[in-house]
Protein backbone atom coordinates (compact mmCIF):
# COMPACT_ATOMS: atom_id res chain seq x y z
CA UNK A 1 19.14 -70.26 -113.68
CA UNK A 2 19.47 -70.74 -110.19
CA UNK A 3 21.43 -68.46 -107.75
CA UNK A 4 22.64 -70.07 -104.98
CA UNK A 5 22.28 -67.71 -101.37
CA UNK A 6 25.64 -65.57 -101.07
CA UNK A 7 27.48 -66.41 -97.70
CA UNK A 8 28.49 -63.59 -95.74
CA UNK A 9 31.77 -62.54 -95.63
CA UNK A 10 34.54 -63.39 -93.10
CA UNK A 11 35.60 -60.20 -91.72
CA UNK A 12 32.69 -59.07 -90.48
CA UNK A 13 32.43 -62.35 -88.28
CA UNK A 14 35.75 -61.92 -87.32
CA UNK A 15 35.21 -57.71 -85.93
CA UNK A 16 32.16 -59.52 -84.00
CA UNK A 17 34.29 -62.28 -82.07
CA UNK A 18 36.66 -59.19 -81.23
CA UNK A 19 33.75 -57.15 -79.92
CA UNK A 20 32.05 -59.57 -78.17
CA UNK A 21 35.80 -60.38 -76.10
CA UNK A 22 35.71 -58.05 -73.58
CA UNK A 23 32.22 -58.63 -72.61
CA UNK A 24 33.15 -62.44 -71.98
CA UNK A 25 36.51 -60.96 -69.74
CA UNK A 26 34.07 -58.94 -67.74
CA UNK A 27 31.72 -61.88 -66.82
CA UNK A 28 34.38 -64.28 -65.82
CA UNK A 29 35.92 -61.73 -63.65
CA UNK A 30 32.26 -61.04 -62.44
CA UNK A 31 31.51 -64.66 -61.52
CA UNK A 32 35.24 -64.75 -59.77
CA UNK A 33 34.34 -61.62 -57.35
CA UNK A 34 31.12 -62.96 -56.21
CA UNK A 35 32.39 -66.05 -55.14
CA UNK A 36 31.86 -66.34 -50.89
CA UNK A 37 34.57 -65.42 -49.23
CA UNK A 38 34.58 -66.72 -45.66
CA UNK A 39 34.98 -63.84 -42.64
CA UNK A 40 38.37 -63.49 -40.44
CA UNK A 41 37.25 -64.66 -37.23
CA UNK A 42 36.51 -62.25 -34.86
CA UNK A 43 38.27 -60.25 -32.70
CA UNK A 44 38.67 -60.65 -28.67
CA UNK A 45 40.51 -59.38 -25.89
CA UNK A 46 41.89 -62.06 -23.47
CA UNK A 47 43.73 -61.57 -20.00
CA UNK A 48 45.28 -64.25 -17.90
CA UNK A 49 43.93 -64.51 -14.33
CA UNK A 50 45.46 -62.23 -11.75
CA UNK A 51 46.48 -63.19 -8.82
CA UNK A 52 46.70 -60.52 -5.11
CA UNK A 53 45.43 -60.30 -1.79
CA UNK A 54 42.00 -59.11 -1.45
CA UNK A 55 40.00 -58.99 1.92
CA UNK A 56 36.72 -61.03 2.78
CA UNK A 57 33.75 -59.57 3.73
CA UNK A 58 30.64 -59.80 5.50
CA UNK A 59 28.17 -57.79 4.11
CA UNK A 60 24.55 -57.17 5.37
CA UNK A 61 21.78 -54.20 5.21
CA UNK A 62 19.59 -52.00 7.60
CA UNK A 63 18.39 -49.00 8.89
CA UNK A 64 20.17 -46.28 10.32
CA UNK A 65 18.66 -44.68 13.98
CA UNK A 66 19.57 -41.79 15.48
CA UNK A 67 21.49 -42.62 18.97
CA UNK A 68 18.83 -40.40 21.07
CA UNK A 69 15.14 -39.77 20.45
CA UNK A 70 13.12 -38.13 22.92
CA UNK A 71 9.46 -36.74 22.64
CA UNK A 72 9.02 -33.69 24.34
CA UNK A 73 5.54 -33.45 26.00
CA UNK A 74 3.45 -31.07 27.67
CA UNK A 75 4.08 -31.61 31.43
CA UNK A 76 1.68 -28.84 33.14
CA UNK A 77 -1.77 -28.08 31.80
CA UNK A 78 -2.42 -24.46 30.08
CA UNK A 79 -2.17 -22.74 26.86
CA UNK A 80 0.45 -22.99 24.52
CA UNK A 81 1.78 -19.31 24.23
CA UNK A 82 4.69 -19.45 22.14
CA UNK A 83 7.05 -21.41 19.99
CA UNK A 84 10.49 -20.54 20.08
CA UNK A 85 12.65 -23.10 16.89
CA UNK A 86 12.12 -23.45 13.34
CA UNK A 87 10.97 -27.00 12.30
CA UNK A 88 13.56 -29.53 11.52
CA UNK A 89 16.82 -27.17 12.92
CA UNK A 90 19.19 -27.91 15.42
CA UNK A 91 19.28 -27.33 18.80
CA UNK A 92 21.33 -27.52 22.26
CA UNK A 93 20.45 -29.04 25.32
CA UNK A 94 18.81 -26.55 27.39
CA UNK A 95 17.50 -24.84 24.13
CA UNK A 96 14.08 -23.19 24.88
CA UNK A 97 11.78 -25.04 22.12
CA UNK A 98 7.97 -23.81 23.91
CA UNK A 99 6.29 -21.72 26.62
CA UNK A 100 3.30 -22.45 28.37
CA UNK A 101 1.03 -20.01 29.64
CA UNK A 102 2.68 -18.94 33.10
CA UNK A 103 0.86 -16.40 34.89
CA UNK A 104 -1.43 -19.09 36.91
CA UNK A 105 1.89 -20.96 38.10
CA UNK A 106 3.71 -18.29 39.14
CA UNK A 107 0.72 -17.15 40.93
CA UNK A 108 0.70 -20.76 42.88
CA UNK A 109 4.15 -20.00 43.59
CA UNK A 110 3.93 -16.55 45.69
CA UNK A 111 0.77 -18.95 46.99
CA UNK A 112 2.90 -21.41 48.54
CA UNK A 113 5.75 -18.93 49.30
CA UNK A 114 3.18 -16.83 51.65
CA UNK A 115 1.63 -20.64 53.27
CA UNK A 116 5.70 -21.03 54.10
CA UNK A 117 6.61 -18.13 55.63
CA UNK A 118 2.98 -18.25 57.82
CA UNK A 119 4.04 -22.30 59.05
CA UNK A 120 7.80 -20.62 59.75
CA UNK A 121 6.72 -17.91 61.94
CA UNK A 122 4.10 -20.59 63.79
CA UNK A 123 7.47 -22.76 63.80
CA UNK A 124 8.94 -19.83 65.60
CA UNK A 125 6.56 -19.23 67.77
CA UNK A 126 6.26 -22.88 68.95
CA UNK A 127 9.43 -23.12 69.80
CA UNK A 128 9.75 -20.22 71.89
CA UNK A 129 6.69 -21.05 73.63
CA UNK A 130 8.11 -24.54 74.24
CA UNK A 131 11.62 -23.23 75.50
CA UNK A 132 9.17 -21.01 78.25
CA UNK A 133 7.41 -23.97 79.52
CA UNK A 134 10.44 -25.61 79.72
CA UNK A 135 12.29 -23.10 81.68
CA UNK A 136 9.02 -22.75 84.21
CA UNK A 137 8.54 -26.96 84.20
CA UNK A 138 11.98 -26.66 85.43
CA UNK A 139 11.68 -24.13 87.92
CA UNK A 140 8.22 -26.38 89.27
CA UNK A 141 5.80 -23.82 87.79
CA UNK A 142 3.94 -25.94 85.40
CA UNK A 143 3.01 -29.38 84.88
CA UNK A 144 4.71 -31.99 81.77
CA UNK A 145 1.37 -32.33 80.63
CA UNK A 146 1.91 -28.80 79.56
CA UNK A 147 5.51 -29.26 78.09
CA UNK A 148 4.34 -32.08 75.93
CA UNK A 149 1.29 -30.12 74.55
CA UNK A 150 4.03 -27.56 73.39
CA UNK A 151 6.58 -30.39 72.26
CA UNK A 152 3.62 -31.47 69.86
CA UNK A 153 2.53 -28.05 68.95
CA UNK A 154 6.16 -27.41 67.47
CA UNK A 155 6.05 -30.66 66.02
CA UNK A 156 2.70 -29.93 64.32
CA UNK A 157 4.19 -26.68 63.11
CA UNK A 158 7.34 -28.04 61.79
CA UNK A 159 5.31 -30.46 59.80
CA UNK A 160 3.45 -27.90 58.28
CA UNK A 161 6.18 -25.75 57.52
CA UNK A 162 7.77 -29.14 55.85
CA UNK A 163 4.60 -29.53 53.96
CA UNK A 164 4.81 -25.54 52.82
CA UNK A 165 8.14 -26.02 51.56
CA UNK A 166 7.34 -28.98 49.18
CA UNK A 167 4.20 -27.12 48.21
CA UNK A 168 6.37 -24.56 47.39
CA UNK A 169 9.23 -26.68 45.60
CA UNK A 170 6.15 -28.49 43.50
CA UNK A 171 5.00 -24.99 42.51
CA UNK A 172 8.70 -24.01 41.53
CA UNK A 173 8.83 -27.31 39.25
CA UNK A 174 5.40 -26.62 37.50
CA UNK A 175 6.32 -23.04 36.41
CA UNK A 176 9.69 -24.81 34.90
CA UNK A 177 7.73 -26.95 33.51
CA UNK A 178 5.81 -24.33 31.52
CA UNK A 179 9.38 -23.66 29.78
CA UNK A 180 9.72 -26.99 27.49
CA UNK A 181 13.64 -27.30 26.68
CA UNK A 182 15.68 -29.45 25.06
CA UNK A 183 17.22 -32.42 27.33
CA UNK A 184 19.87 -33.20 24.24
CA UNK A 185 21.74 -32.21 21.24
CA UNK A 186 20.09 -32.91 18.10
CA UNK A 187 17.56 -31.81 15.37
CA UNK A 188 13.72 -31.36 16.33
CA UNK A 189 10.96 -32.16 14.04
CA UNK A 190 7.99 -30.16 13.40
CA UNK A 191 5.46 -28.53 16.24
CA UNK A 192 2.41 -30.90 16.60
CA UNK A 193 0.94 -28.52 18.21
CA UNK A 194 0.48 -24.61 17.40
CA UNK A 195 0.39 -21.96 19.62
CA UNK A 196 -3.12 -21.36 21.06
CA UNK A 197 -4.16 -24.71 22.12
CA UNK A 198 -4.60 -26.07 25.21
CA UNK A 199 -2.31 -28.63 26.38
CA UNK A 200 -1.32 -31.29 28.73
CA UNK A 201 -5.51 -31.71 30.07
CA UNK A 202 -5.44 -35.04 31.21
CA UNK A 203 -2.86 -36.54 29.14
CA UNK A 204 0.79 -35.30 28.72
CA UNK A 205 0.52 -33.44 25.11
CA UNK A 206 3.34 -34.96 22.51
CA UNK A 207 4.61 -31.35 21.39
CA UNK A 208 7.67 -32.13 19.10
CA UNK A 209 10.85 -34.84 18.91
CA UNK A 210 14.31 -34.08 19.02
CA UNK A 211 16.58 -36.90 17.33
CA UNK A 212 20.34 -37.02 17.68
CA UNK A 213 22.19 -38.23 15.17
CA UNK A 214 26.30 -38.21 15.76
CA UNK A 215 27.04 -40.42 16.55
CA UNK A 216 24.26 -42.84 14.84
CA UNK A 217 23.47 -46.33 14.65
CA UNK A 218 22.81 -49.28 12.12
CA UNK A 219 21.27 -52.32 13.55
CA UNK A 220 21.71 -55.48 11.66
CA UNK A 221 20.81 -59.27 12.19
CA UNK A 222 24.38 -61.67 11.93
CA UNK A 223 23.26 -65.17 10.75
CA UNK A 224 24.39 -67.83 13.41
CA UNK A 225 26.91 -69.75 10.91
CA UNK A 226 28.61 -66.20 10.83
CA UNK A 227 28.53 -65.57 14.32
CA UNK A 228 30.35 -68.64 14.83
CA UNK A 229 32.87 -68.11 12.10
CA UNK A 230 33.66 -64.64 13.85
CA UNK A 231 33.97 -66.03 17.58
CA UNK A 232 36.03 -68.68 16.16
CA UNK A 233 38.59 -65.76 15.04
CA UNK A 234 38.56 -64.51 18.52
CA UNK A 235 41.21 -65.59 20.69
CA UNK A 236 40.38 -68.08 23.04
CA UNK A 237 42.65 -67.65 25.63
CA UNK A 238 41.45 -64.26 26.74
CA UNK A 239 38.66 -64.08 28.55
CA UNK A 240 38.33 -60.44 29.08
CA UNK A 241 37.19 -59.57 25.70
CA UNK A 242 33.50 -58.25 25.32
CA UNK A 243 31.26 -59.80 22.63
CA UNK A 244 32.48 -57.85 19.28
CA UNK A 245 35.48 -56.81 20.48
CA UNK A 246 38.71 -58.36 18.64
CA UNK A 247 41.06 -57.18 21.45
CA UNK A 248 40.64 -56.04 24.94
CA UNK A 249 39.12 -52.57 24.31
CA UNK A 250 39.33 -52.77 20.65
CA UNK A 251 35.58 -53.05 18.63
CA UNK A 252 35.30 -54.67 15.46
CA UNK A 253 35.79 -52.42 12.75
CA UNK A 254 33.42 -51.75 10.15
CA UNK A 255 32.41 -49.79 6.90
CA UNK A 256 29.40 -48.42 5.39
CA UNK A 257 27.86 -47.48 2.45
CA UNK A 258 24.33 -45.37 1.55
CA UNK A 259 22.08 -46.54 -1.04
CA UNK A 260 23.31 -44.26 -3.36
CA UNK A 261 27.04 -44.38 -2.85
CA UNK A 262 29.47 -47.67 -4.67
CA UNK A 263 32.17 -47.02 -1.78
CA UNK A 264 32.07 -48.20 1.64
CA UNK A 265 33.29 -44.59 2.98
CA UNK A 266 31.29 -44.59 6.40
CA UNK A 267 33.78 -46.38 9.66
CA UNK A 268 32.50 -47.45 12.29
CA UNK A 269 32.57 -50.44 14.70
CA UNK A 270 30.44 -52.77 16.81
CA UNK A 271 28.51 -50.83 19.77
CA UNK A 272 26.52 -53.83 20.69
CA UNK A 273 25.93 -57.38 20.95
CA UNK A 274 22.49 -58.91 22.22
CA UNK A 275 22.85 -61.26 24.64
CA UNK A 276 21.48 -64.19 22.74
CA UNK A 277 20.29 -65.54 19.60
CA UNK A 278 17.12 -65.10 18.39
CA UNK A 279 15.56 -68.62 18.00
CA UNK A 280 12.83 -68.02 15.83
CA UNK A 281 15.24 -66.40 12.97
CA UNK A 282 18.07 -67.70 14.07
CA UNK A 283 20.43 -64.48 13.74
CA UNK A 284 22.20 -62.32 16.58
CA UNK A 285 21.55 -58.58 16.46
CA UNK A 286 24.19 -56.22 16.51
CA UNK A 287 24.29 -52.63 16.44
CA UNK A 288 27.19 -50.62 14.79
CA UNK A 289 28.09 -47.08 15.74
CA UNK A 290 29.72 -44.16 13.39
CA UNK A 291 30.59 -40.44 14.04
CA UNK A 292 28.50 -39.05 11.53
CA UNK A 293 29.79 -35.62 12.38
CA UNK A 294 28.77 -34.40 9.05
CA UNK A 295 25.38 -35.66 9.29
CA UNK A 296 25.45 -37.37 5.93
CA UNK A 297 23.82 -40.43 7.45
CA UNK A 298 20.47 -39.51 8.48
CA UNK A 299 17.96 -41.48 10.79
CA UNK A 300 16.02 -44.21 8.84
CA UNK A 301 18.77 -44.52 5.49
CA UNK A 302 19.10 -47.94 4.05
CA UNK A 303 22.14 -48.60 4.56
CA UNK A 304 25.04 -51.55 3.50
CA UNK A 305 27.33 -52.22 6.30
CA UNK A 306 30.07 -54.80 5.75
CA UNK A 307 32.57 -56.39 8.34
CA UNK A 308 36.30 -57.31 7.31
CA UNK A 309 36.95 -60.58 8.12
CA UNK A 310 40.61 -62.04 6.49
CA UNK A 311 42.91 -60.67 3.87
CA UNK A 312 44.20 -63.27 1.66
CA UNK A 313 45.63 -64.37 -1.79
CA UNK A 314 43.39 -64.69 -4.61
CA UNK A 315 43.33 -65.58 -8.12
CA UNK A 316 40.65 -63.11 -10.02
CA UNK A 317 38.77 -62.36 -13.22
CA UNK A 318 36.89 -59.47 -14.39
CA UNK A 319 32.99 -59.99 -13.45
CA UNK A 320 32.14 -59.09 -16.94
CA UNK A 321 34.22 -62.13 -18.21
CA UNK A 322 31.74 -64.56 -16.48
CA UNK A 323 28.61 -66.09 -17.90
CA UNK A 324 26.12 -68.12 -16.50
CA UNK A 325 23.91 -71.20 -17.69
CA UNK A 326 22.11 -74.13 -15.67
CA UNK A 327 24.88 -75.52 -14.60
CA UNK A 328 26.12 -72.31 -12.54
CA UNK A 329 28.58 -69.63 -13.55
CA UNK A 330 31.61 -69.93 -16.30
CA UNK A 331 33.88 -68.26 -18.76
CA UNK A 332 35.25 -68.33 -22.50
CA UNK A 333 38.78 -69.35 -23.01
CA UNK A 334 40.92 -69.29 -25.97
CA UNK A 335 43.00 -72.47 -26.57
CA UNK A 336 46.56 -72.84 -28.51
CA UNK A 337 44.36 -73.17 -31.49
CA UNK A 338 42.96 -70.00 -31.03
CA UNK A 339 39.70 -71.46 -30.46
CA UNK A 340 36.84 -70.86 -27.94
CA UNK A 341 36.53 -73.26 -25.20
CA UNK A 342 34.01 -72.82 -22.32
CA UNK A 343 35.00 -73.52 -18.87
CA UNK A 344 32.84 -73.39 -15.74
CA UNK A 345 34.25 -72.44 -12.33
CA UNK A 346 33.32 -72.08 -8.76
CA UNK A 347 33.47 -68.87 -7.66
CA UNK A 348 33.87 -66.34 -4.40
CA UNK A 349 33.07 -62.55 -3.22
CA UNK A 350 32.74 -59.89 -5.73
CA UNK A 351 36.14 -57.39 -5.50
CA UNK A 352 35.63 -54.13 -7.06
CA UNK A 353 35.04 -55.27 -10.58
CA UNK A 354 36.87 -58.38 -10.30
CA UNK A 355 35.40 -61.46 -9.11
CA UNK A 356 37.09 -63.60 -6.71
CA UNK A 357 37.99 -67.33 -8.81
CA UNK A 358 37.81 -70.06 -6.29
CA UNK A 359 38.65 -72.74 -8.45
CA UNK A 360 38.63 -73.58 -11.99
CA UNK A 361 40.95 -71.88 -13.38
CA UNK A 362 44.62 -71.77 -14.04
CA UNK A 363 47.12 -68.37 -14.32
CA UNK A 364 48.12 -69.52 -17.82
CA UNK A 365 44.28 -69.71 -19.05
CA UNK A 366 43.25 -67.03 -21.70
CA UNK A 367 40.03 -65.47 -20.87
CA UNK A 368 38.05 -63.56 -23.20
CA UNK A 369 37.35 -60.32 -21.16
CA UNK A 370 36.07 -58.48 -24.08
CA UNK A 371 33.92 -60.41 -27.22
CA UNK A 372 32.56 -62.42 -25.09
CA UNK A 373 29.16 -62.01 -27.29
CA UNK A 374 31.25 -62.91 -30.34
CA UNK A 375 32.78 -66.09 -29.12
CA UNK A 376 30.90 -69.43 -29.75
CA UNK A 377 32.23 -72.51 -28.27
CA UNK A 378 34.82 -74.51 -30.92
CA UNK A 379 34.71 -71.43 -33.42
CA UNK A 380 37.99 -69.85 -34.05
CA UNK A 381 38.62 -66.30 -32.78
CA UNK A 382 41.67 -63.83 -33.16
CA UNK A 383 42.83 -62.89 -29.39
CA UNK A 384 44.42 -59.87 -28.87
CA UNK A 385 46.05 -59.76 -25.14
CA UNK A 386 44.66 -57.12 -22.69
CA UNK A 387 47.30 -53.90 -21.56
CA UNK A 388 47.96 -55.34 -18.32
CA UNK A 389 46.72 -51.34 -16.70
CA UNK A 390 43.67 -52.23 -17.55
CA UNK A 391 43.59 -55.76 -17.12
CA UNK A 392 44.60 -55.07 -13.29
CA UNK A 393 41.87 -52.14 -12.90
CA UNK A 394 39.96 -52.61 -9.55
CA UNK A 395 37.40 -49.65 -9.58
CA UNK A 396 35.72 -50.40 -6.25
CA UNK A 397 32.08 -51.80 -6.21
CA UNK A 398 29.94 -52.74 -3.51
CA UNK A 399 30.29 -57.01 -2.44
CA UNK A 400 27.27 -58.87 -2.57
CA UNK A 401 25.12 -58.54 0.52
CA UNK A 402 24.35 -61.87 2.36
């Protein structure tokens, strides 16, 4: 007979749907925790413009100079016998720097001492032999031929005596002259010549420089349309004020900065206006002047010199806030909706590290001073508002030169 196939039993399908329970839990919750999950928008730092006085400038570059340079040469011919400085230290005026062989000078000397003591005693002579022929002309015992003959021999021998004593005065100068010293106060550079050589044969021998620098000088070339703005800050009704002066006696002050240094430390004012414009460039030099007692400016430094020209009020923004593109400079704002915005803006001199806001902006904008990187135009940020220390922090930085 046929058997017909034995079904399995319940429970055991029943134990599997409990087993297999969990695993279905875990998967749902699985497919629930990867579902995307959009970020929080990022977070920025915004600050409101500030608003203060801050100071215009005029800002150029040049070289410094020392105020005196002079070249010390070789002014008698003979050997160089000794040198008397160390390269490159300082020195007084009157400082012995060299010595020139003397011995055939001073020898010249006792020369034309002995040719002016001979021409004084003919001098002598001459003019007692005059007063005798005088005294006998008088008394009819000679003739004025005779007189005049000795009236032109005393003349002859005062003439020589004259030309002994500036023999002798020449000779006195050339044995000076075999001392070289220092006419000023300054530093001297190295000996171009060493001791042993002969100098000053037919030419005056360069033997060293001596440069003074306090006070020293920065030369600098003003742009005409600056020019005029200055002399249009002058006043016009006094007429006694020199070019560069703002008030009778009082120079236009000035500050200056090293290539290395972020502060203008260095004060100073205008020493010197040229007398016209140059035509070709079309800029008016100047030269500035600073004590440099301390010698921390030295001859030849690039330098950054900048002129104060009107204090004012100001609305500003940290540099690092501002962004450029084609169409010039502008910064990231964050609306009531807490979204970006971008916003250009024309703006002014550079103010520590602030930035001088000319005009596109309003005190109640919010500018993104820090995320700037993170904000994108019409995405939504979180702002967080700036301590107000920081967000009126003005370390000082250098302005742009012109």
């Amino acid at each position: 007979m046929n058997r017909q196939p034995q079904r399995p039993p319940a429970i055991p399908r029943a134990i599997f749907a409990l087993a297999l329970c969990p695993f279905l839990n875990a998967c749902d919750k699985n497919d629930k925790a990867n579902k995307y999950v959009a970020p929080p928008p990022p977070e920025v730092v915004i600050a409101n413009p500030i608003n203060r006085d801050v100071t215009t400038y005029y800002t150029y570059t040049g070289s410094a100079e020392g105020s005196e340079k002079v070249e010390l040469r070789a002014r008698v011919q003979g050997f160089l016998q000794k040198i008397h400085f160390e390269p490159g230290q300082s020195v007084k005026a009157g400082d012995l720097l060299f010595t020139i062989e003397q011995d055939e000078y001073r020898a010249a000397l006792d020369q034309a001492k002995a040719f002016a003591a001979a021409s004084k005693a003919k001098l002598d002579l001459a003019i007692n032999t005059l007063e005798r022929a005088q005294q006998a002309f008088d008394q009819g015992g000679t003739t004025r031929l005779e007189v005049d003959e000795k009236i032109a021999a005393r003349d002859e021998a005062k003439a020589a005596l004259d030309l002994s004593n500036a023999k002798t005065e020449q000779a006195e100068l050339d044995l000076q002259h075999c001392e070289v010293r220092s006419p000023i106060d300054g530093r001297v550079s190295k000996n171009y010549v060493d001791a042993g050589n002969l100098v000053g044969r037919g030419e005056s021998t360069l033997l060293a420089e001596v440069v003074r620098s306090s006070p020293i000088y920065v030369s600098l070339d003003i742009s005409e349309a600056d020019v005029l703005t200055l002399r249009a800050q002058r006043p016009q009704t006094d007429k006694t004020l020199e070019p560069g002066q703002v008030a009778p006696g009082e120079w236009r002050p000035c500050e200056l900065a090293l290539a290395n240094e972020r502060d203008f430390t260095h004060k100073g004012r205008v020493d010197y206006v040229a007398p016209e414009l140059d035509a070709q460039g079309g800029t008016l030099n100047i030269r500035t002047a600073y004590d440099n007692t301390d010698n921390a400016i030295l001859p030849g430094n690039f330098c950054r010199v900048r002129f104060p020209i009107s204090n004012h009020s100001a609305t500003l923004v940290p540099e690092a806030a501002l962004l450029s593109d084609q169409q010039g400079r502008f910064v990231m704002l964050v609306n009531e909706k807490d979204e970006v915005e971008a916003k250009h803006c024309r703006i002014g001199a550079l103010d520590g590290t602030m930035r001088v806001v000319e005009e596109g902006l309003k005190p109640t904008d919010r500018v993104i001073v820090l995320g700037v990187l993170k904000a994108r135009p019409g995405s939504k940020v979180t702002p967080k508002m700036q301590e107000p220390a920081a967000a009126t922090s003005t370390t000082p930085a250098a302005p742009a030169a012109k």
